[in-house]
Protein backbone atom coordinates (compact mmCIF):
# COMPACT_ATOMS: atom_id res chain seq x y z
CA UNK A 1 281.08 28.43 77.40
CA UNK A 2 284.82 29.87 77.86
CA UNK A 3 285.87 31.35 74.74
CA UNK A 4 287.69 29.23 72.57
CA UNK A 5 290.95 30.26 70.31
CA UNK A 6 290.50 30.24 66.68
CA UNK A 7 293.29 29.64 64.25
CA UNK A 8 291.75 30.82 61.18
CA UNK A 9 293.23 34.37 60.85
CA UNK A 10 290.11 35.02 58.11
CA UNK A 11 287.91 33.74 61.03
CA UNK A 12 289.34 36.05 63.30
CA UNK A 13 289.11 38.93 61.24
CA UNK A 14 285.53 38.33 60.94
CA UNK A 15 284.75 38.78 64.73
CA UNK A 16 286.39 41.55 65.29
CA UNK A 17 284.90 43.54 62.45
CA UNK A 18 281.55 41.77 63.34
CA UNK A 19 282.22 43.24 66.94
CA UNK A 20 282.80 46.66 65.67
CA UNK A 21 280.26 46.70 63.41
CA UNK A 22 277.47 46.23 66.11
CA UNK A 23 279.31 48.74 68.38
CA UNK A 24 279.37 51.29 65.63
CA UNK A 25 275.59 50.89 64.92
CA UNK A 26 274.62 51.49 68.53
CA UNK A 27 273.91 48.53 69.81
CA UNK A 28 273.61 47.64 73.59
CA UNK A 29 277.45 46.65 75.26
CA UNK A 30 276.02 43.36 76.30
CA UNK A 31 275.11 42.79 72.31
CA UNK A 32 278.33 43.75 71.61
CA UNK A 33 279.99 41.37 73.76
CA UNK A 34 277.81 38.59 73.41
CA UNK A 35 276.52 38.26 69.89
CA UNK A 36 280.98 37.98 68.60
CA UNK A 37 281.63 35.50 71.32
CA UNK A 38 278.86 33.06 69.95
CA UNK A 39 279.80 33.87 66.52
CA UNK A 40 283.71 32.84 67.60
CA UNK A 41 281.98 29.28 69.37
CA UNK A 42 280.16 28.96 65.70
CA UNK A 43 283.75 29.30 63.63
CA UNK A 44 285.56 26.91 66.64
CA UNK A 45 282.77 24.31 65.38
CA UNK A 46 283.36 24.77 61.88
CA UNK A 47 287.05 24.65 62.16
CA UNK A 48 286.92 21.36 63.59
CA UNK A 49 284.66 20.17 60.50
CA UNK A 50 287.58 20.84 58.62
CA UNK A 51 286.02 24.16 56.70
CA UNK A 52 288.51 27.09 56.55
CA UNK A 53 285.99 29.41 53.79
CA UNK A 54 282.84 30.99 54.23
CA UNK A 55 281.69 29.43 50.76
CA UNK A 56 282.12 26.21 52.03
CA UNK A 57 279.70 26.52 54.88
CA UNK A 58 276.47 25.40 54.22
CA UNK A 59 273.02 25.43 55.57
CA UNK A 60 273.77 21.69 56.49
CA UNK A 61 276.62 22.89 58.71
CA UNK A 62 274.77 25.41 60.28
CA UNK A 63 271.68 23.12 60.88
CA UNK A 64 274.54 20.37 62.51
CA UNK A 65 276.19 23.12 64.30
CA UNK A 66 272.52 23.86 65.87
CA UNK A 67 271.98 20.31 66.97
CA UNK A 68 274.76 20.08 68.79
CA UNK A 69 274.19 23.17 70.52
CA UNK A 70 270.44 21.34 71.52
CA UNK A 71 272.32 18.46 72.89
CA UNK A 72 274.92 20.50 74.82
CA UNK A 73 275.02 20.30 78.63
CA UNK A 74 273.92 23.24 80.36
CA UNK A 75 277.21 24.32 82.58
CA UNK A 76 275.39 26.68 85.32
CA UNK A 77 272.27 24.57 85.41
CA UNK A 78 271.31 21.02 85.07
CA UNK A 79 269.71 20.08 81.69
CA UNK A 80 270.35 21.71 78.23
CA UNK A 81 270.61 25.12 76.97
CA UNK A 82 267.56 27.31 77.29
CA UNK A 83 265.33 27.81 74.45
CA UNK A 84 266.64 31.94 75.15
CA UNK A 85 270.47 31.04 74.59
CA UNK A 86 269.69 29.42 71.60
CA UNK A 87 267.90 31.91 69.99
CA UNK A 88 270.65 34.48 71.09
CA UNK A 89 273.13 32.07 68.87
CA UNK A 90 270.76 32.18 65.95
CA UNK A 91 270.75 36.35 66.36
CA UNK A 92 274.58 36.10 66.11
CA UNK A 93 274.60 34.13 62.96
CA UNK A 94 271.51 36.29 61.98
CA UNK A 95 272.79 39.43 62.57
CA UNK A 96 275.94 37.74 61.14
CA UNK A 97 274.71 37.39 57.44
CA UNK A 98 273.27 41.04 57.62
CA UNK A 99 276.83 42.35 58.39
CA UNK A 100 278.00 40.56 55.32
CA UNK A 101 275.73 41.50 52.82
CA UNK A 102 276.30 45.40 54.19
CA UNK A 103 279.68 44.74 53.05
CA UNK A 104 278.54 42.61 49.73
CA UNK A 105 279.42 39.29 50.86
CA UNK A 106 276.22 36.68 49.64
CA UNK A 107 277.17 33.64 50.31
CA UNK A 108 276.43 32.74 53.71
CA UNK A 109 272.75 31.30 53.72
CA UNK A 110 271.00 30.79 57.36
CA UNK A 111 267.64 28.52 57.43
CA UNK A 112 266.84 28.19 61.76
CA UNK A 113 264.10 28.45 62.12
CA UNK A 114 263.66 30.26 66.30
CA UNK A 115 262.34 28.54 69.04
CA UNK A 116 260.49 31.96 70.04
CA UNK A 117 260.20 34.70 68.34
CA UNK A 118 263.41 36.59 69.84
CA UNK A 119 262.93 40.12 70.34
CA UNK A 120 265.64 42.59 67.95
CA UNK A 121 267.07 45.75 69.50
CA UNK A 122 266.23 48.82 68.06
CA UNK A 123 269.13 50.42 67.32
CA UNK A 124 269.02 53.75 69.34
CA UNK A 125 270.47 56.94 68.30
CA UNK A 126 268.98 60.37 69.00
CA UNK A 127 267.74 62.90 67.13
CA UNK A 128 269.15 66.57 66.38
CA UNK A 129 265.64 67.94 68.11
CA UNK A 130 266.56 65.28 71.55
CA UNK A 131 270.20 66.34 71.59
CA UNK A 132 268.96 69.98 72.01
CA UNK A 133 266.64 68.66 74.48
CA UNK A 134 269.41 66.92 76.82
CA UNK A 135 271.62 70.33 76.31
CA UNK A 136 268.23 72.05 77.58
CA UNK A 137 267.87 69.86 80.40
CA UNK A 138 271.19 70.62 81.44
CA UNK A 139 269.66 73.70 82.83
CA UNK A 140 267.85 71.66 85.71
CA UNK A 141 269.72 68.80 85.93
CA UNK A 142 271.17 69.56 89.24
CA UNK A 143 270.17 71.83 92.26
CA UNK A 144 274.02 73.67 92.01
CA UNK A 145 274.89 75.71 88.91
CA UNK A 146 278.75 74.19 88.92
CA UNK A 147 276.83 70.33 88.34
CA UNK A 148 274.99 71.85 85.63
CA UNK A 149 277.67 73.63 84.16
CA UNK A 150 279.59 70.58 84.53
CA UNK A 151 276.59 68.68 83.14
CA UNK A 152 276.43 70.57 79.55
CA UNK A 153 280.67 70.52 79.75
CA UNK A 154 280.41 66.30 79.14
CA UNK A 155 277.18 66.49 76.83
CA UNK A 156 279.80 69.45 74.62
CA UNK A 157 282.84 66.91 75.09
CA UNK A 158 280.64 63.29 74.17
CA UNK A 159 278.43 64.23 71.90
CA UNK A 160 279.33 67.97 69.80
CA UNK A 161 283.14 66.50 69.86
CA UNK A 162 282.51 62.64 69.59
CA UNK A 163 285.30 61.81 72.38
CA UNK A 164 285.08 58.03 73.67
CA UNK A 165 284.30 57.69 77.43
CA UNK A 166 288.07 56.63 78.03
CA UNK A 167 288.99 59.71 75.84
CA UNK A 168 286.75 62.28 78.26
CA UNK A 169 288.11 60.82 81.31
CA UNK A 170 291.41 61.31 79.80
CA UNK A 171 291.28 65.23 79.09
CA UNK A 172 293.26 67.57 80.59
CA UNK A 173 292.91 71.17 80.49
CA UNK A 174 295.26 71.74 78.90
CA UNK A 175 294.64 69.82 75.87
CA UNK A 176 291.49 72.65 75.23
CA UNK A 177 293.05 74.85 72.56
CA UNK A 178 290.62 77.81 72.75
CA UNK A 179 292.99 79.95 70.61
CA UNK A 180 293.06 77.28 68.24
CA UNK A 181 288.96 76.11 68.69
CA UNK A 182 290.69 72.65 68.92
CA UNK A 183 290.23 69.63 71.30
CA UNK A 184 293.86 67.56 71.72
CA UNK A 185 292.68 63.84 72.53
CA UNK A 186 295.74 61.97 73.46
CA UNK A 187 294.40 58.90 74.50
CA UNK A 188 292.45 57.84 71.84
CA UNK A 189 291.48 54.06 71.07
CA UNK A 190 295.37 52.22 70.16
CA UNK A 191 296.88 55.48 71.40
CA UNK A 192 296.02 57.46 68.53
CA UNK A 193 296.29 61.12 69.03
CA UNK A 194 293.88 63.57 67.15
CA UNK A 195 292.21 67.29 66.94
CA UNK A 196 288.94 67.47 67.04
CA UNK A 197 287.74 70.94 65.61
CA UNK A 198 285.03 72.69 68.49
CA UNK A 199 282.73 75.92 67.32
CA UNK A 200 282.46 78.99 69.36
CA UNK A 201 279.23 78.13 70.90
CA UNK A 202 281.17 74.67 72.06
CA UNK A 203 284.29 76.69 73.37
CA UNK A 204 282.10 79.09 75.31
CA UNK A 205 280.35 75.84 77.57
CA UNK A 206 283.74 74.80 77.96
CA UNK A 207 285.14 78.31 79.12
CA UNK A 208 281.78 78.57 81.45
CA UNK A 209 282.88 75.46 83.07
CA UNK A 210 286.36 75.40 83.21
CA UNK A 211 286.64 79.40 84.95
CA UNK A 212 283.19 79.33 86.38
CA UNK A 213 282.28 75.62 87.72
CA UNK A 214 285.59 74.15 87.60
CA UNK A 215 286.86 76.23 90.29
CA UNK A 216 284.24 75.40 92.71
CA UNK A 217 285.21 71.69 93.25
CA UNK A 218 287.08 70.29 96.02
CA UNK A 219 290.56 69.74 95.04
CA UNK A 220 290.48 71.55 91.61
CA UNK A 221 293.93 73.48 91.92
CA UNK A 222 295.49 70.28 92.42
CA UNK A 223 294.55 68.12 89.71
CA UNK A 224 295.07 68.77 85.64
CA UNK A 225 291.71 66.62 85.08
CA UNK A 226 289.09 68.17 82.59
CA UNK A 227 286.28 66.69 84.74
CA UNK A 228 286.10 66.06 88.51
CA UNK A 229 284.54 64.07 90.88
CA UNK A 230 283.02 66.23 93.79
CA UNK A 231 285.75 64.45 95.70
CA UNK A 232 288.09 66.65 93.80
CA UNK A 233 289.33 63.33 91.93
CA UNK A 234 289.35 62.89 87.74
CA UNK A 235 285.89 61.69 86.87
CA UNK A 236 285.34 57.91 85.81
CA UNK A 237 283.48 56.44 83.02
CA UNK A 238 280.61 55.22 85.68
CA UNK A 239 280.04 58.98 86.35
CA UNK A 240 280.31 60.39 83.48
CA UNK A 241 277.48 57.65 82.56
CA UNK A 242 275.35 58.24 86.09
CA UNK A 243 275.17 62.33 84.89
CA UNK A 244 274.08 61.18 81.62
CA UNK A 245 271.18 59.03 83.13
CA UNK A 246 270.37 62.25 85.43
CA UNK A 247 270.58 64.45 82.36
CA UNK A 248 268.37 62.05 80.78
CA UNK A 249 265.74 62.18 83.39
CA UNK A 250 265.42 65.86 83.34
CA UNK A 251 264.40 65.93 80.01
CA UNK A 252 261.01 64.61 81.35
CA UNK A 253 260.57 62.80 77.94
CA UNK A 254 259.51 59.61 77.67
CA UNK A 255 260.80 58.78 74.16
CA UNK A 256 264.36 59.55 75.06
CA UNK A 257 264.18 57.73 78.68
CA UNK A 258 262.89 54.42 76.60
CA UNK A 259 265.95 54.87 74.10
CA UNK A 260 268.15 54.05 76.62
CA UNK A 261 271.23 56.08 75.79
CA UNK A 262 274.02 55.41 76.78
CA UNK A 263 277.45 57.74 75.87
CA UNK A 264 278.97 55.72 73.18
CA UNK A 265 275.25 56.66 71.69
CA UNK A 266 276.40 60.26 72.30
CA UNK A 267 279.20 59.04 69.58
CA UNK A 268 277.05 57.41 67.16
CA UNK A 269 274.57 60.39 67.20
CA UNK A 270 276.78 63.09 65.92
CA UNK A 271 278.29 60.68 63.47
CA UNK A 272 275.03 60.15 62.26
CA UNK A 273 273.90 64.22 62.42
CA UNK A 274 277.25 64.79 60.19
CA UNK A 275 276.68 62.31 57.37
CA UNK A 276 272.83 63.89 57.09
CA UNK A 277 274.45 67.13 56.80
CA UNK A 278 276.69 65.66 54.29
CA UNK A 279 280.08 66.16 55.79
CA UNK A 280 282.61 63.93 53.61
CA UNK A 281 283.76 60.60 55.15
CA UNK A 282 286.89 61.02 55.54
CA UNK A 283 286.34 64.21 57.67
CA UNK A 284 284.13 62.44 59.59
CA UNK A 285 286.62 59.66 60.26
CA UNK A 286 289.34 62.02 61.32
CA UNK A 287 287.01 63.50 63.59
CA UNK A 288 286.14 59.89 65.46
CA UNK A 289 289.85 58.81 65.11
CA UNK A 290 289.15 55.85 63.08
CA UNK A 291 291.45 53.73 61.63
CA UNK A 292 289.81 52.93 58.80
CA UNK A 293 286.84 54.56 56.17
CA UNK A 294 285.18 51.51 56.58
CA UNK A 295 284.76 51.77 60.02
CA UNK A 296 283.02 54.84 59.56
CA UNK A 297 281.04 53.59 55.96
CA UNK A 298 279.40 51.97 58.56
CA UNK A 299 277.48 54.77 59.43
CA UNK A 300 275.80 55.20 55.70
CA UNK A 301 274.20 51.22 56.51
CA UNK A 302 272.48 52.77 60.00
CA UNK A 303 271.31 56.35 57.99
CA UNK A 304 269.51 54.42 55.79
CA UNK A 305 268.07 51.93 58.44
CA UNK A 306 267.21 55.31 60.65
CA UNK A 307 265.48 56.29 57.52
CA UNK A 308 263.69 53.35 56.34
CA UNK A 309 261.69 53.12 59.67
């Protein structure tokens, strides 16, 4: 169904943090883009019951609000909705009610009961022994020592310095302060502009790839990109995720390959690995360039679910 508008500024809000809430705990980008667009057809239905407060939505709505989606026409097929795509609704309302009572709201009551029994995602993030295992693999994961170098440069830039995939396509050498064992990210998410500290061992993969591997690639005199393409072009998000899979792969473990990481996992990893070693919150959400702490509280919720399993 196209997305529909929502006046309900509360409403909105709701999404949005709903949406980065599920990014922030790891979950796959089709979850993420899914699971806040059903939530946004739920609020459409119950603005047009009239209800503009979470308190006044019942587990009559939500059982009404589930009929109708029974009854409603399939657009891409003939028929109704598929027993899948309705369980994928419940999930969003599901997943919904665990968002808000991770941020003490407990008044939103769900009784559906699922036409299957849907399958969850495991919320993935690797641990300190597999990130020195994908740094390892680094050593192998290409045939030519300028790949590999290149290789452990992204893992160094994603993962030990928490950089969004926009923000490591962004970098420019120049914005690698050895002197000052910084990392300048310019292009950060709303154009927010931040330092993000790196450690000697960090700054020495960098300096191994930027005078050693860097060199090497066609076009590199010409271009102020961090990372290029063998083309001698700034590297995309698409290969910057295509190493990762290689990198991945040369680990020849099977528990890491099933995790399915992806590099916003990178992210959530060493946000993780700093809360366990008990860096304060607010450092850590200077380092990611959050806006706000609870944003980054949001981390404390997927510790504890990391160590409950």
């Amino acid at each position: 169904m196209k997305k529909l508008k929502l006046q309900n500024e509360v409403f909105k809000m709701f999404v949005a943090n709903y949406k980065e809430w599920l990014d922030i705990l790891g979950y796959a980008e089709s979850t993420v883009y899914y699971l806040p667009n059903h939530l946004q057809e739920f609020f459409y239905y119950v603005e047009q019951q009239q209800i503009k407060k979470l308190t006044d939505i019942t587990p009559k709505t939500i059982k009404e609000y589930y009929r109708e989606l029974q009854q409603r026409p399939n657009e891409t097929t003939s028929g109704s909705l598929s027993k899948s795509y309705l369980n994928k609704h419940q999930q969003a309302l599901k997943k919904f009610r665990e968002y808000l009572q991770n941020h003490n709201y407990n008044d939103f009551n769900i009784h559906l009961k699922s036409e299957t029994n849907p399958t969850e995602e495991k919320i993935n993030i690797l641990t300190q022994s597999e990130i020195k295992q994908l740094f390892k693999a680094t050593e192998f994961s290409h045939s030519e020592s300028r790949f590999r170098l290149r290789d452990k440069a992204i893992l160094t830039i994603l993962y030990s310095c928490g950089l969004r995939r926009t923000e490591a396509v962004s970098l420019d050498i120049s914005d690698i302060y050895f002197d000052k064992e910084r990392v300048f990210v310019r292009k950060g998410k709303n154009y927010k502009e931040r330092f993000v500290p790196i450690n000697r061992k960090n700054a020495e993969i960098l300096e191994d790839y930027i005078f050693e591997a860097r060199p090497e690639f066609y076009n590199a005199k010409d271009t102020e990109a961090l990372f290029i393409s063998q083309q001698g072009k700034r590297m995309q998000g698409m290969s910057f995720a295509n190493r990762l899979k290689v990198i991945v792969q040369a680990t020849n473990n099977k528990n890491i390959e099933e995790k399915h990481i992806t590099l916003h996992i990178l992210r959530h990893s060493i946000a993780t690995h700093l809360l366990q070693k008990e860096v304060p919150l607010e450092s850590i959400k200077t380092f990611l360039g959050h806006s706000s702490l609870e944003s980054t509280q949001i981390y404390t919720h997927l510790l504890k679910s990391i160590e409950n399993e």
